[in-house]
C-alpha atoms as a PDB file:
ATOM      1  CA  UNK A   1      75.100  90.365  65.116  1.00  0.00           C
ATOM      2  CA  UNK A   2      78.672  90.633  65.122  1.00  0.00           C
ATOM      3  CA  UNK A   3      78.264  94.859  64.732  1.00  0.00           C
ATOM      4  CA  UNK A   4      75.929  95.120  67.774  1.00  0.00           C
ATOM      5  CA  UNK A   5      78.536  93.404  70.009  1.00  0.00           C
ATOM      6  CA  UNK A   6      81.060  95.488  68.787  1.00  0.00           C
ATOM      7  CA  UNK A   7      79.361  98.647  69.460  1.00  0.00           C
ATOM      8  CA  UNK A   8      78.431  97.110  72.669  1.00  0.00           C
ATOM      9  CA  UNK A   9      81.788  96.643  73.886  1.00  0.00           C
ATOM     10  CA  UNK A  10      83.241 100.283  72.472  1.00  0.00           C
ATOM     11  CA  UNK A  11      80.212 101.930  74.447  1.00  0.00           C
ATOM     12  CA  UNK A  12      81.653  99.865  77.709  1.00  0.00           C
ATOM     13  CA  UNK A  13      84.404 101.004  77.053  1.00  0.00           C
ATOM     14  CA  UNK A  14      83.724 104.626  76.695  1.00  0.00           C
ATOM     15  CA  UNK A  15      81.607 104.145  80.241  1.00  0.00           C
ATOM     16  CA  UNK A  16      84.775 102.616  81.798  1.00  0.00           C
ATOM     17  CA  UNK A  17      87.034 105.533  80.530  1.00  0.00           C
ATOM     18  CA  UNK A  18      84.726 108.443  81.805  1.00  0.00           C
ATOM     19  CA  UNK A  19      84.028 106.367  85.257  1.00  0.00           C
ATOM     20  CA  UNK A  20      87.462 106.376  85.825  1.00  0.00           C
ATOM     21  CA  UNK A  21      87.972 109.889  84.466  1.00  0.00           C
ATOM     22  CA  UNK A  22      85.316 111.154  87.192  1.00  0.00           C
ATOM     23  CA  UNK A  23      87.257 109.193  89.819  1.00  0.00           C
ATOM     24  CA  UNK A  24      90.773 110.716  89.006  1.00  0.00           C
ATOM     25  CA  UNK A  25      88.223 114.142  89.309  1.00  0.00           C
ATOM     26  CA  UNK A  26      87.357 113.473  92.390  1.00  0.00           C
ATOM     27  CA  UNK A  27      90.965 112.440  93.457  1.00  0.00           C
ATOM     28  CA  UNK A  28      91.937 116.057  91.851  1.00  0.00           C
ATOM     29  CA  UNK A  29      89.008 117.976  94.321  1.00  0.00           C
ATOM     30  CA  UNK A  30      89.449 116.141  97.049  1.00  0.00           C
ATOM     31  CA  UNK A  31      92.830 117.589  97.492  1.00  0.00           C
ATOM     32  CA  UNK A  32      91.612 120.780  97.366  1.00  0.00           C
ATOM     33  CA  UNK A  33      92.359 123.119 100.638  1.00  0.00           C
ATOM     34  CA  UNK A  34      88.618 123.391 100.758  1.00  0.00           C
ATOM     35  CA  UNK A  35      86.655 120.738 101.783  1.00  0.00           C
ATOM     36  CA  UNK A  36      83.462 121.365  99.478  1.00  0.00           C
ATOM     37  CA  UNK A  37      84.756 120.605  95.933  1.00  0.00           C
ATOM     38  CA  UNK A  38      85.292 116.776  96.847  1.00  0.00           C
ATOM     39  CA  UNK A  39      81.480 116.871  97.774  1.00  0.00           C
ATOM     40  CA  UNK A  40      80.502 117.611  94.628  1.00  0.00           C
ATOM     41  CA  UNK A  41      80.419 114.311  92.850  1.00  0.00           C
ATOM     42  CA  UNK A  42      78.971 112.116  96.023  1.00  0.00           C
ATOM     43  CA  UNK A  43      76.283 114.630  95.975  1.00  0.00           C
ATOM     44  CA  UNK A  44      75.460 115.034  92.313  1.00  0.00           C
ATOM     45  CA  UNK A  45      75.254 111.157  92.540  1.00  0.00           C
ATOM     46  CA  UNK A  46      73.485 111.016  95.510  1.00  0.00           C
ATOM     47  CA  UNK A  47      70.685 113.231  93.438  1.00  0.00           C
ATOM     48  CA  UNK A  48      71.110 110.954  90.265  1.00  0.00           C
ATOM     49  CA  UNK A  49      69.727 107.668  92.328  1.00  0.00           C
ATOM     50  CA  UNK A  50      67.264 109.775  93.833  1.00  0.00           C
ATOM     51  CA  UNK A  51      65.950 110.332  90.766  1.00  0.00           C
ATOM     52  CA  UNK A  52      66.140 106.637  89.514  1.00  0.00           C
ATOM     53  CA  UNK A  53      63.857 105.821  92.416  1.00  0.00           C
ATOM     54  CA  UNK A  54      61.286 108.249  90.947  1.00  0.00           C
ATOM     55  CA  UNK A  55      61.529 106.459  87.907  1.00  0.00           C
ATOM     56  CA  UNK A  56      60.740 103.213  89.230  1.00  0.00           C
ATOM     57  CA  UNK A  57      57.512 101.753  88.052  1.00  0.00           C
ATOM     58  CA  UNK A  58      54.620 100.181  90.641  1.00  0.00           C
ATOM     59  CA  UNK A  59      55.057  96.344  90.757  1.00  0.00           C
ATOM     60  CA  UNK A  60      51.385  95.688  92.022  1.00  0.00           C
ATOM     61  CA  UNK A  61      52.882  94.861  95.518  1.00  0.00           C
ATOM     62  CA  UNK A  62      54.030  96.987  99.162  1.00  0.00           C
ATOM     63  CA  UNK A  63      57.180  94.787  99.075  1.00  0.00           C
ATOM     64  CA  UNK A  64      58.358  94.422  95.383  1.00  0.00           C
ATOM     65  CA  UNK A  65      58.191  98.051  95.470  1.00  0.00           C
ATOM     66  CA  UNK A  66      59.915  98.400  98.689  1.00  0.00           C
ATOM     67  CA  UNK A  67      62.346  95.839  96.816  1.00  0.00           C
ATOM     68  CA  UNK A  68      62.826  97.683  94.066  1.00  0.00           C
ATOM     69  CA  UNK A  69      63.443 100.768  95.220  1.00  0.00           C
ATOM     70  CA  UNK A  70      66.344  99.323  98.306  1.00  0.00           C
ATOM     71  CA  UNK A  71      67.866  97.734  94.961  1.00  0.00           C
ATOM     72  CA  UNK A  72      67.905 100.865  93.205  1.00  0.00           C
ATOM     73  CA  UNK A  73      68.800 102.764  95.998  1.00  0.00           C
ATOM     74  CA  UNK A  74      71.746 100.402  96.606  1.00  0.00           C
ATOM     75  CA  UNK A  75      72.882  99.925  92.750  1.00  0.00           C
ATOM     76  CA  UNK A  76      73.078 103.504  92.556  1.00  0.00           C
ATOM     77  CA  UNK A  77      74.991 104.921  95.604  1.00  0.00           C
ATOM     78  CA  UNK A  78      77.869 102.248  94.888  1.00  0.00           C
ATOM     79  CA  UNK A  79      79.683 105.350  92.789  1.00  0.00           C
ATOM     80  CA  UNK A  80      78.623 107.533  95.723  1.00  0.00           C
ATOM     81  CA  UNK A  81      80.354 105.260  98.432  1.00  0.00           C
ATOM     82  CA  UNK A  82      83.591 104.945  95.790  1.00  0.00           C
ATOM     83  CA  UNK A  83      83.587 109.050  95.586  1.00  0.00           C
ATOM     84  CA  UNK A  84      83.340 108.964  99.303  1.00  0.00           C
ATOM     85  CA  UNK A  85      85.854 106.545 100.235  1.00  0.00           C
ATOM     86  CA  UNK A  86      88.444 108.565  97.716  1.00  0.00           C
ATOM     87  CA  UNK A  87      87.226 111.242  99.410  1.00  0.00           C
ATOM     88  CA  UNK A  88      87.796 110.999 103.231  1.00  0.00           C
ATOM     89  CA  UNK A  89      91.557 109.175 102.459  1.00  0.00           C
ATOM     90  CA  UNK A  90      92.514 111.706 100.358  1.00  0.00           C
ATOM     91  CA  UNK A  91      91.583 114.346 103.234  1.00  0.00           C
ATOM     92  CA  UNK A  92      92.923 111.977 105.757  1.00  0.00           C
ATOM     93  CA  UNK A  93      96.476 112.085 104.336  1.00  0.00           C
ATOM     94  CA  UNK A  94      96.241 116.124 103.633  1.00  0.00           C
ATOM     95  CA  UNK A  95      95.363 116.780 107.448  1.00  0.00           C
ATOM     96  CA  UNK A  96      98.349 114.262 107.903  1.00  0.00           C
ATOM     97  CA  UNK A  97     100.857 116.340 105.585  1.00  0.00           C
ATOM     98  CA  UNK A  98      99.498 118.968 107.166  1.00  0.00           C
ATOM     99  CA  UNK A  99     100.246 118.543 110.852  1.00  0.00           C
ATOM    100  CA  UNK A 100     103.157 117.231 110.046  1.00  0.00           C
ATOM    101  CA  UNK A 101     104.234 120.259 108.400  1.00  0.00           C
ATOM    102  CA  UNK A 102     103.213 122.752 111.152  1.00  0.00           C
ATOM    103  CA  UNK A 103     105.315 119.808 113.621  1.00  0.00           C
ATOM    104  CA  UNK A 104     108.154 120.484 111.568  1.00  0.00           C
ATOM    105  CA  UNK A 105     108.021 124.799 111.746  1.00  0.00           C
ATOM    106  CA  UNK A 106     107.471 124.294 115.040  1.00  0.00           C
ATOM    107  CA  UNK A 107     110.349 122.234 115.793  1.00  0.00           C
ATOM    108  CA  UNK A 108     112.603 124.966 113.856  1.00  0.00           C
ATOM    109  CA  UNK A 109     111.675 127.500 116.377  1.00  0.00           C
END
């Protein structure tokens, strides 16, 4: 018993470490000067729940399926709302940096 919990908690781990390695990724392409590399990870996640939902199996009833697949749905854009949110801030402070820079050449004229 003692083993399983173990291996439990070093494959937690592992998720935890490459969760926050794709968020310091998304950090890195969000900065980009182009706008579509910070997409990338919203939208491969977007696809990922939409493919849970296909997964789901039929309840027997209209509303636990409805249920089931809002909870799924919800569950698995919560990544996709993170990449977002990293996302449009990051891009919010380079337009920032960015006017501000053009304020300053423009005030050296």
């Amino acid at each position: 018993m003692a083993i399983a919990s173990v291996s439990i908690f070093v494959c937690l781990l592992v998720l935890l470490a490459v969760f926050v390695g794709f968020l310091f990724l998304e950090r890195f392409l969000a900065r980009q000067e182009s706008k579509y590399p910070g997409l990338v990870l919203p939208g491969i996640q977007i696809l990922g729940s939409l493919i849970m939902v296909l997964n789901l199996m039929d309840t027997g009833s209209a509303l636990g399926n409805a249920w089931s697949i809002f909870l799924t749905l919800l569950m698995g854009n919560l990544p996709t709302a993170l990449y977002l949110a990293i996302y449009f801030i990051c891009r919010k402070k380079r337009n920032q940096d960015s006017e501000r820079q053009r304020m300053n050449i423009q005030d050296l004229d």
